[in-house]
C-alpha atoms as a PDB file:
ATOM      1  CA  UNK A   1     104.056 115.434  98.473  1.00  0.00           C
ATOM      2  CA  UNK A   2     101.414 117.486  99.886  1.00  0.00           C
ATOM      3  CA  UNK A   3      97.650 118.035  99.878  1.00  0.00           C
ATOM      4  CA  UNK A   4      96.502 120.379  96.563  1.00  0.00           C
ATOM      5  CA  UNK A   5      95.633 123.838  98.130  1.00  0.00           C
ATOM      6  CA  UNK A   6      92.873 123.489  95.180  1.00  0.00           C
ATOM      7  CA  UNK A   7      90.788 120.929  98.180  1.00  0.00           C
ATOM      8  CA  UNK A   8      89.292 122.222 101.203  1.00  0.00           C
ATOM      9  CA  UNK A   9      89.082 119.633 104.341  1.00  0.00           C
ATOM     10  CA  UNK A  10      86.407 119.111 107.313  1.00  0.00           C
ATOM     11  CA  UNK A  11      86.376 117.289 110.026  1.00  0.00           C
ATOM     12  CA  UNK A  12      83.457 116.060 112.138  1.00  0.00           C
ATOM     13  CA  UNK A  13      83.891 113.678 115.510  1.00  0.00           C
ATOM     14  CA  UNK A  14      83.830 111.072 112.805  1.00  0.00           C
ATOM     15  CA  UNK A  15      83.674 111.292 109.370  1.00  0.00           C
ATOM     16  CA  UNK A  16      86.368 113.566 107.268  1.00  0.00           C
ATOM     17  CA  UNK A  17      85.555 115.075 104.243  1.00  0.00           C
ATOM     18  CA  UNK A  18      87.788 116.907 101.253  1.00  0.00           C
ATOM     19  CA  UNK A  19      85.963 118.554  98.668  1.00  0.00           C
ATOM     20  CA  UNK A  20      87.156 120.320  95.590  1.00  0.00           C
ATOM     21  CA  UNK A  21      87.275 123.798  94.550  1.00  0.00           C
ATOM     22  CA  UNK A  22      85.826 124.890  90.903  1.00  0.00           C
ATOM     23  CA  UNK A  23      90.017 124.435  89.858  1.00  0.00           C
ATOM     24  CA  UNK A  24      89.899 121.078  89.655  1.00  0.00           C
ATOM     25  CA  UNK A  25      89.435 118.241  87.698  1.00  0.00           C
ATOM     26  CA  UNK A  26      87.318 115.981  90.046  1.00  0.00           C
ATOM     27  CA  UNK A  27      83.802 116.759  90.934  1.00  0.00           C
ATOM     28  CA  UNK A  28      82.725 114.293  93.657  1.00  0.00           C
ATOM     29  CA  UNK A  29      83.749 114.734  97.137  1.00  0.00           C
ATOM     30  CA  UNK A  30      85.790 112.188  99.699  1.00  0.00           C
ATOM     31  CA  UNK A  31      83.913 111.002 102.558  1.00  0.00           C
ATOM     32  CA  UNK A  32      86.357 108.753 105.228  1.00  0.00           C
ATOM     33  CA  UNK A  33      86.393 108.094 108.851  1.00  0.00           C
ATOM     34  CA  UNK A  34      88.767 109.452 110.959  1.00  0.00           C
ATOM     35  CA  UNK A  35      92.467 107.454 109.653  1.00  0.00           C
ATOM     36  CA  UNK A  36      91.511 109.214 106.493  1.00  0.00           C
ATOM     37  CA  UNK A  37      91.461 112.024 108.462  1.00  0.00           C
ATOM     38  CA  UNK A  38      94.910 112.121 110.182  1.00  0.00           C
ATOM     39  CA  UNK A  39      96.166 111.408 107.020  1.00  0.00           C
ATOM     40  CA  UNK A  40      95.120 113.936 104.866  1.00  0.00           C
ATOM     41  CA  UNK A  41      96.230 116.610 108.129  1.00  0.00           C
ATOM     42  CA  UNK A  42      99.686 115.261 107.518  1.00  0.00           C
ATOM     43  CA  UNK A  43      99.385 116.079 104.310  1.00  0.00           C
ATOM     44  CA  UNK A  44      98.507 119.418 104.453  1.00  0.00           C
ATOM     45  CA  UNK A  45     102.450 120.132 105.211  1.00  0.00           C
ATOM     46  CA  UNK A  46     104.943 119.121 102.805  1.00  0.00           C
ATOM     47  CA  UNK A  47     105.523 115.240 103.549  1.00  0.00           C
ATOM     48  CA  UNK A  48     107.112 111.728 102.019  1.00  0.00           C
ATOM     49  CA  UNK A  49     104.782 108.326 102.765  1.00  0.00           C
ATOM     50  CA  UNK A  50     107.264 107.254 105.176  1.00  0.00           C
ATOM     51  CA  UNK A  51     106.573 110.146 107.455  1.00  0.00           C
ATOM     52  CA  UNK A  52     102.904 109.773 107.083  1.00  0.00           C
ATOM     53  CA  UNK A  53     103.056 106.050 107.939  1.00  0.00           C
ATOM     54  CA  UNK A  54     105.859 106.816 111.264  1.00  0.00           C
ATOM     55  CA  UNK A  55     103.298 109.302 112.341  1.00  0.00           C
ATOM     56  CA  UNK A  56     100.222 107.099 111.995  1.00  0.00           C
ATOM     57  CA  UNK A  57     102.097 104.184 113.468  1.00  0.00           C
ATOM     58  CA  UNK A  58     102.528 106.518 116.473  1.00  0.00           C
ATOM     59  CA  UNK A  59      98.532 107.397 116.714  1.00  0.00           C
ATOM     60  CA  UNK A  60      97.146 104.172 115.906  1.00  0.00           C
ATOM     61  CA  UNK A  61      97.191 100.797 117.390  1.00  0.00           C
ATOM     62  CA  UNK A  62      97.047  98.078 114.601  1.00  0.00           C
ATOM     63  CA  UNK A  63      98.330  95.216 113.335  1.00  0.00           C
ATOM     64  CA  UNK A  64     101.676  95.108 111.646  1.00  0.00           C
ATOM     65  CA  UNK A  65     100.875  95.886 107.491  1.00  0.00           C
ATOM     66  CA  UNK A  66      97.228  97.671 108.607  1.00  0.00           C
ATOM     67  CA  UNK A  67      98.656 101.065 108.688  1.00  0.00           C
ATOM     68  CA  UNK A  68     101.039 100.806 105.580  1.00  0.00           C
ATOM     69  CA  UNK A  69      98.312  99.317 103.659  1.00  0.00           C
ATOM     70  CA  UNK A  70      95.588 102.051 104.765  1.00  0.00           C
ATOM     71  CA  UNK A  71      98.428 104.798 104.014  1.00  0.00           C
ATOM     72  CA  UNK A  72      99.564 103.632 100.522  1.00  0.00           C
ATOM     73  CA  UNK A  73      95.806 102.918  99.539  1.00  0.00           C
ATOM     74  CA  UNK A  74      94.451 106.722 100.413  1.00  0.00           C
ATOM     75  CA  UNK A  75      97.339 108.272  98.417  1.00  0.00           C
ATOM     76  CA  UNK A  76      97.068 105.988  95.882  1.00  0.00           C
ATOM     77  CA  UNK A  77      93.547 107.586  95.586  1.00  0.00           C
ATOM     78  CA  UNK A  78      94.212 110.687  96.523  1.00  0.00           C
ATOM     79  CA  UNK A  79      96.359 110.829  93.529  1.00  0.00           C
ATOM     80  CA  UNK A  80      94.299 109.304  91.246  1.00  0.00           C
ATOM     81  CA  UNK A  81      91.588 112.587  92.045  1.00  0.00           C
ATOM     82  CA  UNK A  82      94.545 115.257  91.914  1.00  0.00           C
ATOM     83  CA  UNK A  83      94.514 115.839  95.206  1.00  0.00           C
ATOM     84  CA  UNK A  84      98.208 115.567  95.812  1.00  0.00           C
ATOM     85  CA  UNK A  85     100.936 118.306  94.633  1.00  0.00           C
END
């Protein structure tokens, strides 16, 4: 999977954003803090859920489940918008 060239990303010191372009679907735009946004930057190279998780487990101290749960949650919605390829 991988992010949908057809959604632009910014990053701030601590909110991430991803807005559409006019060739989509979904109008709105995604505002997250910054897990969202070392998530969607591994997903702007092609990428399985695993991966993303191993690599977040590497950046990010949490509990065990916290990070799988985050993960699976913003693609589930990330999908649901058409954000994914």
């Amino acid at each position: 999977m991988k992010l949908n060239p057809s959604f632009l990303t910014h990053n701030t010191s601590d909110e991430s954003y991803l807005v559409p372009t006019s060739n989509t679907s979904f109008s709105g735009m995604v505002r997250g803090n910054k897990t969202l946004g070392a998530i969607i930057k591994l997903l702007k190279e092609e990428t399985t859920e695993e991966e993303v998780i191993k690599a977040m487990r590497s950046k990010f101290d949490a509990p065990e489940g916290v990070i799988e749960k985050d993960v699976k949650y913003v693609i589930s919605e990330l999908q649901k918008i058409g954000a994914l390829e």
